[in-house]
N, C-alpha and C. Protein backbone atom coordinates (compact mmCIF):
# COMPACT_ATOMS: atom_id res chain seq x y z
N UNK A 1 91.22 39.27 57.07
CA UNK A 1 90.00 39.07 56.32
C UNK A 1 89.19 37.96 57.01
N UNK A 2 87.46 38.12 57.03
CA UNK A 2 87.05 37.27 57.67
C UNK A 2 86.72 36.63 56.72
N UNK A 3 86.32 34.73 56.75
CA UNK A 3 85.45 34.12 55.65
C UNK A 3 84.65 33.80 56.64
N UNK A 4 82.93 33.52 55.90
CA UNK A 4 81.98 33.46 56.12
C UNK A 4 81.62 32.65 55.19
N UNK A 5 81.22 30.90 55.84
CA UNK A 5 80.77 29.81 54.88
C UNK A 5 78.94 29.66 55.29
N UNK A 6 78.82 28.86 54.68
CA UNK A 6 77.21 28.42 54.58
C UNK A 6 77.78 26.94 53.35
N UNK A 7 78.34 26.38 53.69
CA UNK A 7 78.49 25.06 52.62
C UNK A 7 78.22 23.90 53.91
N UNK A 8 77.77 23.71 55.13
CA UNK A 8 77.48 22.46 55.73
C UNK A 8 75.72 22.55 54.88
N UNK A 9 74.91 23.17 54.12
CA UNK A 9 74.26 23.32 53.84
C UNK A 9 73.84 22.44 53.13
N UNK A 10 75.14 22.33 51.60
CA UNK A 10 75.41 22.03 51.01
C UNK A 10 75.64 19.91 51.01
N UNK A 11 76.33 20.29 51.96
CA UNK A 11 76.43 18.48 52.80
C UNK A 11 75.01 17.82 53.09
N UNK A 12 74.39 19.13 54.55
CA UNK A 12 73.58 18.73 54.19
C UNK A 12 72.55 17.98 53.30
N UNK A 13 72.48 18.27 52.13
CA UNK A 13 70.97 18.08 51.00
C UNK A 13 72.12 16.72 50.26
N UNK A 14 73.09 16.86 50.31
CA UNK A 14 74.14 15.51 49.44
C UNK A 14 73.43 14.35 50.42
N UNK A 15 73.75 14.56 51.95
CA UNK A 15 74.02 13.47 52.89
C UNK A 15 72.45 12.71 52.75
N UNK A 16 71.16 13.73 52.65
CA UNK A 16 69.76 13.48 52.52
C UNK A 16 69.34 12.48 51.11
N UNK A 17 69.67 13.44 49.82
CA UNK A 17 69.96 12.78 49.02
C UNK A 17 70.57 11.30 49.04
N UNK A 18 72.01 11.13 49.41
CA UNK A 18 72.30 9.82 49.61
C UNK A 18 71.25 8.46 50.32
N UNK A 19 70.51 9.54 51.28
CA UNK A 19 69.82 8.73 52.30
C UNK A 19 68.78 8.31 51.59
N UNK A 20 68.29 9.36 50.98
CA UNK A 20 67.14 8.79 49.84
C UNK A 20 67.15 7.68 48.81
N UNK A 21 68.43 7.99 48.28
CA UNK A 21 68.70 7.19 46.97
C UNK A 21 68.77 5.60 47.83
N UNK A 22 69.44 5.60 49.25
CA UNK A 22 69.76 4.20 49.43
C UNK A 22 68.41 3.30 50.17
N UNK A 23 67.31 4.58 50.26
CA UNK A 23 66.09 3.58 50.93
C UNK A 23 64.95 3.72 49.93
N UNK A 24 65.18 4.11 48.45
CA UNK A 24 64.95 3.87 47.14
C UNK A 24 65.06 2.82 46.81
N UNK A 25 66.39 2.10 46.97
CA UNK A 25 67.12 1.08 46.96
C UNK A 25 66.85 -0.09 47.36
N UNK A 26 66.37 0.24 48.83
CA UNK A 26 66.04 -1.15 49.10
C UNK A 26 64.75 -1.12 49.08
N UNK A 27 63.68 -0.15 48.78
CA UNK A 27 62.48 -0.35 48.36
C UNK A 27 62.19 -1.19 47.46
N UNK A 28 62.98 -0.92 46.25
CA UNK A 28 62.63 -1.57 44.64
C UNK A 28 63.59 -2.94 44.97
N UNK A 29 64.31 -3.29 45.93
CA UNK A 29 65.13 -4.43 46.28
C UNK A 29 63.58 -5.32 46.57
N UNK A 30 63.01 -4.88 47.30
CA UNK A 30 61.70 -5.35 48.28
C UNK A 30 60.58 -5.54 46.86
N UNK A 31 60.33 -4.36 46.44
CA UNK A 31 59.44 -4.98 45.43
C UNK A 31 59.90 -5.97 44.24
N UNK A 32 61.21 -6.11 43.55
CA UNK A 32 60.85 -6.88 43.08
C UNK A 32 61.49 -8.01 43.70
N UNK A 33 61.79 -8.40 44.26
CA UNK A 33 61.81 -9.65 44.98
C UNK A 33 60.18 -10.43 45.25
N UNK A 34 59.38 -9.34 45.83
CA UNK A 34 58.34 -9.45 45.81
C UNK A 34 57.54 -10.29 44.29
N UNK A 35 57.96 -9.49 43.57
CA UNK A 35 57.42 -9.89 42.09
C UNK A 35 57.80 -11.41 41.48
N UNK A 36 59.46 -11.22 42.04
CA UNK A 36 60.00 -12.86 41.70
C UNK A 36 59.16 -13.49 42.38
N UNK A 37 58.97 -13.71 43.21
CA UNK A 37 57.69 -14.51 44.32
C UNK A 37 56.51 -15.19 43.41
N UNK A 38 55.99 -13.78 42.52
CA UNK A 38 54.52 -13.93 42.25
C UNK A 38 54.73 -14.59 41.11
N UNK A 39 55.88 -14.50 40.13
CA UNK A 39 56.25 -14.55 38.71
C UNK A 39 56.64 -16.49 38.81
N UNK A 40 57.31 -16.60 40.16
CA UNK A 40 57.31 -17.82 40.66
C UNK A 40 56.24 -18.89 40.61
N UNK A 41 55.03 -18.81 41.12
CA UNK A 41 54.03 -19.03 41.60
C UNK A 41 53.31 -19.33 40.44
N UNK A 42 53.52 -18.09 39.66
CA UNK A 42 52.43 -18.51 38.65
C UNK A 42 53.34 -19.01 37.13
N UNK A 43 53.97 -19.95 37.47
CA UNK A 43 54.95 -20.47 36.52
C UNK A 43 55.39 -20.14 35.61
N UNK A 44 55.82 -18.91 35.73
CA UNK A 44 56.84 -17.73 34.39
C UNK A 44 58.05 -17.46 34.96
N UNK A 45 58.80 -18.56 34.69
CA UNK A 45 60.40 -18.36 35.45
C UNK A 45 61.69 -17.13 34.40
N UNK A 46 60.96 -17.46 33.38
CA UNK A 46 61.60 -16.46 32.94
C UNK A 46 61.49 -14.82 32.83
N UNK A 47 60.40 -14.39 33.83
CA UNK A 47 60.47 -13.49 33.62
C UNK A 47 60.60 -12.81 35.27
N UNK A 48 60.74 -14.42 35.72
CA UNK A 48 60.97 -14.02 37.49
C UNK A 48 62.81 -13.51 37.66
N UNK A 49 63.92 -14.00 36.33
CA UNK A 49 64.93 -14.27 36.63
C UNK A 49 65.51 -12.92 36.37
N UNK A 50 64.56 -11.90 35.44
CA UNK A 50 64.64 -10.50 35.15
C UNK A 50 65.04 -10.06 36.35
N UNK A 51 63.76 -9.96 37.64
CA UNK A 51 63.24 -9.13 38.40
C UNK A 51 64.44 -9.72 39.44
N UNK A 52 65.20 -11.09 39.33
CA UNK A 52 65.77 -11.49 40.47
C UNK A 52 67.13 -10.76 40.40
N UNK A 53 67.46 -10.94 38.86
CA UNK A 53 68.40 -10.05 39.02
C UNK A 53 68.37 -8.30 39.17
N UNK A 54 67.18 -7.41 38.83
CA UNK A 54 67.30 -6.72 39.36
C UNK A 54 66.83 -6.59 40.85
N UNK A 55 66.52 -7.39 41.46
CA UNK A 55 66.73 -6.96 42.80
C UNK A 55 68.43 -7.45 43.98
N UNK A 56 68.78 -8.12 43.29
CA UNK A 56 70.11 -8.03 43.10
C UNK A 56 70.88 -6.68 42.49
N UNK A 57 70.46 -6.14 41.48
CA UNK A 57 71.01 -4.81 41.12
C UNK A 57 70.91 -4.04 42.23
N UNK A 58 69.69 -3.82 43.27
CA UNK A 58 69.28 -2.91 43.88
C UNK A 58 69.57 -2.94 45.37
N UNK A 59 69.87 -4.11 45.23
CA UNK A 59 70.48 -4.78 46.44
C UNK A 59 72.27 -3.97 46.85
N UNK A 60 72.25 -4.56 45.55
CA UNK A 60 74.22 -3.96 45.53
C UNK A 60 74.50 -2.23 46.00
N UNK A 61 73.28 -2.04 44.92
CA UNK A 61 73.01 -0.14 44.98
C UNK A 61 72.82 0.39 46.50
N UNK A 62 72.35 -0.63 47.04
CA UNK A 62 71.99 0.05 48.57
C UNK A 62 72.99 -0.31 49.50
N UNK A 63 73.71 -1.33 49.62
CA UNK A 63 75.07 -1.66 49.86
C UNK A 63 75.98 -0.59 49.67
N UNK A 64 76.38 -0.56 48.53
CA UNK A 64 77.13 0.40 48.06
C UNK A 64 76.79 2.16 48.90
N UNK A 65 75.66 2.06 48.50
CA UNK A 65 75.27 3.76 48.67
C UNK A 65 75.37 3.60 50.64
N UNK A 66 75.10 3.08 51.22
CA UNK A 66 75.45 2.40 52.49
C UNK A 66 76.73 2.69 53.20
N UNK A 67 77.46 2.40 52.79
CA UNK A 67 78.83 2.50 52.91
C UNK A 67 79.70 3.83 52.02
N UNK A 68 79.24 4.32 51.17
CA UNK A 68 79.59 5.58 50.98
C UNK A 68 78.88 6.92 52.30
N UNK A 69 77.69 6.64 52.65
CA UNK A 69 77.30 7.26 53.07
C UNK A 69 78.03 7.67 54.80
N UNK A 70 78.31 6.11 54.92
CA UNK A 70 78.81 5.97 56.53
C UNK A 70 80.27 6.44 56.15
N UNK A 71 80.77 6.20 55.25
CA UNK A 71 82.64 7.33 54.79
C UNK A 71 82.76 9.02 54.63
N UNK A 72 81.54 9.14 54.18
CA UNK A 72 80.95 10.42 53.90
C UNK A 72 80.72 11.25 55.09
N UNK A 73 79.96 10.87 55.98
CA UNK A 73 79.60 11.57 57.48
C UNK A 73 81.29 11.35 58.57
N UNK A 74 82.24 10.53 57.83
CA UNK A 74 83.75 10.43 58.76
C UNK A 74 84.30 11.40 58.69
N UNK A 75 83.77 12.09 57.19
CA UNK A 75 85.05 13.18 56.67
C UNK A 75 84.65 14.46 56.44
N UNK A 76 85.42 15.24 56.77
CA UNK A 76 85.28 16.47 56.94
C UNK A 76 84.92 17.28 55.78
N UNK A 77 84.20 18.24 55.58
CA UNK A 77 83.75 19.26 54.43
C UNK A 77 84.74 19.61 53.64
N UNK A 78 85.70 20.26 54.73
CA UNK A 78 87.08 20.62 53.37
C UNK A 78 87.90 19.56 53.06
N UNK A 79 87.91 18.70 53.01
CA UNK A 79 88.41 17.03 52.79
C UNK A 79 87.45 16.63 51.57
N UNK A 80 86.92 17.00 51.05
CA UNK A 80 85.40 16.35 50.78
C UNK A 80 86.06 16.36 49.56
N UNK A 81 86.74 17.18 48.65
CA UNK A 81 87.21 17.12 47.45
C UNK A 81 88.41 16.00 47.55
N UNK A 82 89.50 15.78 48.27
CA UNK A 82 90.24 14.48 47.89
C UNK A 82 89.33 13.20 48.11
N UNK A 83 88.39 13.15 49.22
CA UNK A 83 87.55 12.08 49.11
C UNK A 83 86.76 11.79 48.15
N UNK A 84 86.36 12.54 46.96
CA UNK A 84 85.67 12.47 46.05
C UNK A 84 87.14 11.88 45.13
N UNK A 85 87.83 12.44 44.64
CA UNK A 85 89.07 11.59 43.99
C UNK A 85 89.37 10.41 44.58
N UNK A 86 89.53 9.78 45.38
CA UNK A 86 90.13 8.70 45.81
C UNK A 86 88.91 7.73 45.61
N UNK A 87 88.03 8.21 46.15
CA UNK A 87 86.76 7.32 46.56
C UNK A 87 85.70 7.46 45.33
N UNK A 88 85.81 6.70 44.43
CA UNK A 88 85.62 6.80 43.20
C UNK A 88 84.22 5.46 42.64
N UNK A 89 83.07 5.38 43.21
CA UNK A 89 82.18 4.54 42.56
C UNK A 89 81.90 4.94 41.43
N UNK A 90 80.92 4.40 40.65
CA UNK A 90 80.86 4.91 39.12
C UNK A 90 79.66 5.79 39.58
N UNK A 91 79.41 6.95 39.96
CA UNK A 91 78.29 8.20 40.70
C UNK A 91 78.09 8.79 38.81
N UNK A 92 76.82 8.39 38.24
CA UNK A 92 76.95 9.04 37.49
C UNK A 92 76.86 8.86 36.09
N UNK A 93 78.13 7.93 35.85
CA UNK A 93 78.37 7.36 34.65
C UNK A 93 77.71 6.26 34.27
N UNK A 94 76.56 5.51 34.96
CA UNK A 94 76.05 4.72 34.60
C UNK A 94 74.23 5.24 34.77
N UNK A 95 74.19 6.40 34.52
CA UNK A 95 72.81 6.83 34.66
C UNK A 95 72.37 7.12 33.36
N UNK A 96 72.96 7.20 32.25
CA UNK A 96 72.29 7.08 30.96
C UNK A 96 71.88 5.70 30.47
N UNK A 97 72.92 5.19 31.17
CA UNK A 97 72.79 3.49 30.71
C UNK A 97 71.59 3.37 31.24
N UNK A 98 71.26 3.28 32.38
CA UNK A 98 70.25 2.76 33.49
C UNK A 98 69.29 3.42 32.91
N UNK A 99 69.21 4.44 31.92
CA UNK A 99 67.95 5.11 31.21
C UNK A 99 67.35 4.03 30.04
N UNK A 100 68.83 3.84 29.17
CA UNK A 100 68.89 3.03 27.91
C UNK A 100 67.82 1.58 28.30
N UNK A 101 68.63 1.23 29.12
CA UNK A 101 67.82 0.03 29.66
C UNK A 101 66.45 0.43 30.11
N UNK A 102 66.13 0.92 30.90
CA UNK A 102 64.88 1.05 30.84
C UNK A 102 63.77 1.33 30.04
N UNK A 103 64.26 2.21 28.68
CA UNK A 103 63.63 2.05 27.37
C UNK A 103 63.90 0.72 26.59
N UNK A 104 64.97 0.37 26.76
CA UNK A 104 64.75 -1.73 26.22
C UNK A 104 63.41 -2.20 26.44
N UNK A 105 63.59 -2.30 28.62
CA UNK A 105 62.93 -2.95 29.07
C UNK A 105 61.46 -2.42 28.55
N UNK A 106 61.19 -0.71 28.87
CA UNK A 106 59.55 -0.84 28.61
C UNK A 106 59.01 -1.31 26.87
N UNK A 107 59.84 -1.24 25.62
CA UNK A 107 59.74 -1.25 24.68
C UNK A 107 59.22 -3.15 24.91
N UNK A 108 60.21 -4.05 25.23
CA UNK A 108 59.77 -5.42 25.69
C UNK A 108 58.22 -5.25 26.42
N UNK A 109 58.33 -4.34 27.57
CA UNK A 109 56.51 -4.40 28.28
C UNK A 109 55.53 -4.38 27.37
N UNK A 110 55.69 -3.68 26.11
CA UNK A 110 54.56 -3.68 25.06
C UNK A 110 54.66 -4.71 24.36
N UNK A 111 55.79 -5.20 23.42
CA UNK A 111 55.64 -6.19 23.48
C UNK A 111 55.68 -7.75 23.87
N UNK A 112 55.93 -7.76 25.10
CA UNK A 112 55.32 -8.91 26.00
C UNK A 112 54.79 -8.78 27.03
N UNK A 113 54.84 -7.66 27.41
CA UNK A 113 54.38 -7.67 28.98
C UNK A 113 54.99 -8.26 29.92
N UNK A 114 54.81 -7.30 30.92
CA UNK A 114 55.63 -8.27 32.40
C UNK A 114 57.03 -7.42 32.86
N UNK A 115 56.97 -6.18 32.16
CA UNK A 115 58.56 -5.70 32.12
C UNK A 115 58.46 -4.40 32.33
N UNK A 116 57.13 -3.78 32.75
CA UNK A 116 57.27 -2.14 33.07
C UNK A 116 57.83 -1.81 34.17
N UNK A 117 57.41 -2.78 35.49
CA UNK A 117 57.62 -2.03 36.59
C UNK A 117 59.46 -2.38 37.42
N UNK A 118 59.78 -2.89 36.26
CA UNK A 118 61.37 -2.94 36.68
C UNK A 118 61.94 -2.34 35.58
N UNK A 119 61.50 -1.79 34.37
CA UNK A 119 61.70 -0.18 33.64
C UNK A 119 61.56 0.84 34.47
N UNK A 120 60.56 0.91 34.88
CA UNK A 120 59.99 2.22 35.40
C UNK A 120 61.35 2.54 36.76
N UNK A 121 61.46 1.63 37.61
CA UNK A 121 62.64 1.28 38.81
C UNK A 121 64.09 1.70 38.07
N UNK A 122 64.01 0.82 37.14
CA UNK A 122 65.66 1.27 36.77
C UNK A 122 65.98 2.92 36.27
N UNK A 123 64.91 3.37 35.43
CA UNK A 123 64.41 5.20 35.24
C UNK A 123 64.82 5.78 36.13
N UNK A 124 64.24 5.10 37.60
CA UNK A 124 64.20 6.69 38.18
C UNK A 124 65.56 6.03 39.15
N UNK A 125 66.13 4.51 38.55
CA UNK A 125 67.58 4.69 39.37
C UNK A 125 68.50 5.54 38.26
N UNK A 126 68.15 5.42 37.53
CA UNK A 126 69.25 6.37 36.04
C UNK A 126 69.22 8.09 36.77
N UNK A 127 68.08 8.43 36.75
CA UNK A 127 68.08 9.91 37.52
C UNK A 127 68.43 10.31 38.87
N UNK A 128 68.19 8.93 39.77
CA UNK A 128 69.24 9.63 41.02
C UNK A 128 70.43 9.67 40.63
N UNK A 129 71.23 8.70 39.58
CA UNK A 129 72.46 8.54 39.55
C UNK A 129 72.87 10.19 39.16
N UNK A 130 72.23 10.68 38.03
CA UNK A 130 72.61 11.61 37.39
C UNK A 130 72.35 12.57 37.93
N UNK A 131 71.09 13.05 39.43
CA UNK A 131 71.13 13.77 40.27
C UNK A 131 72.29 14.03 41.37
N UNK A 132 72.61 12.72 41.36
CA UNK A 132 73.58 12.53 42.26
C UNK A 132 75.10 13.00 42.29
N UNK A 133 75.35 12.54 40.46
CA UNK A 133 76.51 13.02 40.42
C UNK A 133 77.04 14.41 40.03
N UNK A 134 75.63 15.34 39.58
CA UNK A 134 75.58 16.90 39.56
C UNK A 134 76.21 17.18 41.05
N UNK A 135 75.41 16.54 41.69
CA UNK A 135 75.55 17.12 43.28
C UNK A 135 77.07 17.11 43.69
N UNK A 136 77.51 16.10 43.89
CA UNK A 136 78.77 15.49 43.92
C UNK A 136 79.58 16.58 43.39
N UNK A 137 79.80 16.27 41.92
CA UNK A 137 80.71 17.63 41.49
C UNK A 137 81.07 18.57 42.13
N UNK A 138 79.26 19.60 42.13
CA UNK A 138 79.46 20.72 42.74
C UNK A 138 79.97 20.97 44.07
N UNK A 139 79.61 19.92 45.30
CA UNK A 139 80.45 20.05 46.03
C UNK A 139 81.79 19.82 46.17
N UNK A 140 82.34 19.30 45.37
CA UNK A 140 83.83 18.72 45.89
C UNK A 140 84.22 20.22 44.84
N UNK A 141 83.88 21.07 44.21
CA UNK A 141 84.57 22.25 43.63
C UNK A 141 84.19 23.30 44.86
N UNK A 142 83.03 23.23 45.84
CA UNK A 142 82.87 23.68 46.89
C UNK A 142 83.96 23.50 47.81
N UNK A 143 84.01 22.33 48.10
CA UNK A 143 85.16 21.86 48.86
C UNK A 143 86.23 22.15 48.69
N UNK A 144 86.63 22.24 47.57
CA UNK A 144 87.82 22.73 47.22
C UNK A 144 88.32 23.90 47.57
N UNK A 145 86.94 25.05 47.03
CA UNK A 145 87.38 25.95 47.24
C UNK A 145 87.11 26.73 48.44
N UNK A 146 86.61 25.67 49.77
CA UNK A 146 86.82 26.09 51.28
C UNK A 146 88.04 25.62 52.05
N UNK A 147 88.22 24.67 51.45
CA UNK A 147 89.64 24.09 51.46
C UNK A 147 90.57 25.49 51.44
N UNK A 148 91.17 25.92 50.39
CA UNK A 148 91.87 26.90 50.05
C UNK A 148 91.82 27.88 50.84
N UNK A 149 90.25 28.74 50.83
CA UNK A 149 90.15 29.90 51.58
C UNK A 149 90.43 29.72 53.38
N UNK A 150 90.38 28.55 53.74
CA UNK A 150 90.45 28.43 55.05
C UNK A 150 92.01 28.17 55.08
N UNK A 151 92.73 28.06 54.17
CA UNK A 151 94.17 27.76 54.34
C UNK A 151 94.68 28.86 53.84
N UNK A 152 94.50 30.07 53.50
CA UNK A 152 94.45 31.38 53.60
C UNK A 152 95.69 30.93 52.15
N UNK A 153 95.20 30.19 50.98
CA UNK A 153 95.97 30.01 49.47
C UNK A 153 95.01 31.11 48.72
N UNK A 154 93.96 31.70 49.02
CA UNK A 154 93.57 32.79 48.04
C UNK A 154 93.97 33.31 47.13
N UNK A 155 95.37 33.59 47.69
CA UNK A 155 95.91 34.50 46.47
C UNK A 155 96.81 33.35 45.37
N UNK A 156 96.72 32.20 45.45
CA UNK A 156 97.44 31.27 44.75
C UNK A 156 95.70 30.65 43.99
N UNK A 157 94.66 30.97 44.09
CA UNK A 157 93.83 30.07 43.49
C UNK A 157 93.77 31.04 41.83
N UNK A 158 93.83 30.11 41.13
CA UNK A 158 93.67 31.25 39.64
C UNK A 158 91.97 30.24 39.09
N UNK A 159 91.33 31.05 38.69
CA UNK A 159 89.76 30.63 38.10
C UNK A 159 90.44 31.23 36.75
N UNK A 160 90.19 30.12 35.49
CA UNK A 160 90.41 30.39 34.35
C UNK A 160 89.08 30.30 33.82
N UNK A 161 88.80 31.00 32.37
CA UNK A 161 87.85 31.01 32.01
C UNK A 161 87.56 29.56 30.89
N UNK A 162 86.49 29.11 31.16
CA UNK A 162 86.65 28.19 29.85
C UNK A 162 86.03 28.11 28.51
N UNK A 163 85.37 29.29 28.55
CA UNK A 163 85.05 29.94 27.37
C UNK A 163 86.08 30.35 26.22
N UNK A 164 86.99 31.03 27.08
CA UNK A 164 87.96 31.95 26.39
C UNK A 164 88.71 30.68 25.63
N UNK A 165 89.47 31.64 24.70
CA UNK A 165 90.56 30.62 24.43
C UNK A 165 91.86 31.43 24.34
C-alpha cells in the first residue's frame, strides 16, 4: 500500500503562525514600553507600572514563543505528537484569561482612562493563544496519525466514536 501525505503543509501555517504570534510579541513589547516612557514624562506613574508590566508580559511571550519555535523546526513531523506531550507551555489555557483581563482592563479605560490600548494588546494576545492551541491539537492528532501509518501500525489504530456510548 502506498501513503500519500500533504501534512508538511500543515507545519507549515503552525511554524508561520508561531512566527507571527512571536513578532506580535515583541511589537506590543515595543509599544508599550513606549507608553511607559510617555506615562513617565507626564507624571502618571501609576499607570506607567500597568504598561511596564505588560511589556514584561510580552516580553516573556516572545521569549518563550522564541524558543519553542527554534525546538519546533529540530523535530521532525511524525515526532511532533510526543513533542507536544513533553513540551508542554500553557498554549491555550491562558487565552480566556487574557480575554477576562482585557475586559477588566477596557471596563477601567471608561472609567479612568489610560487602559485601552494594553486591553486591546492583551485581546488579541488571548486569540492567538486560542488560535494557537486549536492548531497545535490538530496537528499533533495529525502527527500521530502519520506516525502510525508510516510505521505500517494501521491495522492496530482503533478510531472510537465519541458520540456513541
Amino acid at each position: 500500500m502506498k501513503i500519500i501525505s500533504e501534512a508538511p503543509r500543515e507545519r507549515v501555517r503552525l511554524l508561520k503562525l508561531v512566527k507571527l504570534y512571536a513578532l506580535y510579541s515583541i511589537l506590543s513589547a515595543i509599544l508599550c514600553s513606549i507608553i511607559v516612557g510617555v506615562y513617565l514624562f507626564s507624571e502618571k506613574p501609576h499607570r506607567s507600572i500597568l504598561y511596564l508590566v505588560g511589556t514584561f508580559l510580552f516580553v516573556t511571550t516572545y521569549l518563550m514563543h522564541l524558543d519553542f519555535l527554534d525546538r519546533l523546526r529540530r523535530t521532525r513531523f511524525n515526532l511532533y505528537w510526543m513533542f507536544f506531550r513533553r513540551y508542554s507551555p500553557p498554549f491555550g489555557s491562558y487565552g480566556f484569561l487574557h480575554i477576562m483581563i482585557s475586559l477588566v482592563l477596557a471596563v477601567a479605560d471608561v472609567l479612568k482612562g489610560g487602559y485601552g490600548v494594553l486591553a486591546a494588546l492583551i485581546a488579541v494576545k488571548g486569540l492567538f493563544e486560542i488560535i494557537l492551541y486549536g492548531e497545535i491539537r490538530s496537528l499533533m492528532v495529525l502527527s500521530y496519525l502519520h506516525f502510525e501509518l508510516t510505521m505500517n501500525n494501521i491495522d492496530l489504530l482503533v478510531i472510537i466514536d465519541p458520540f456513541s456510548k
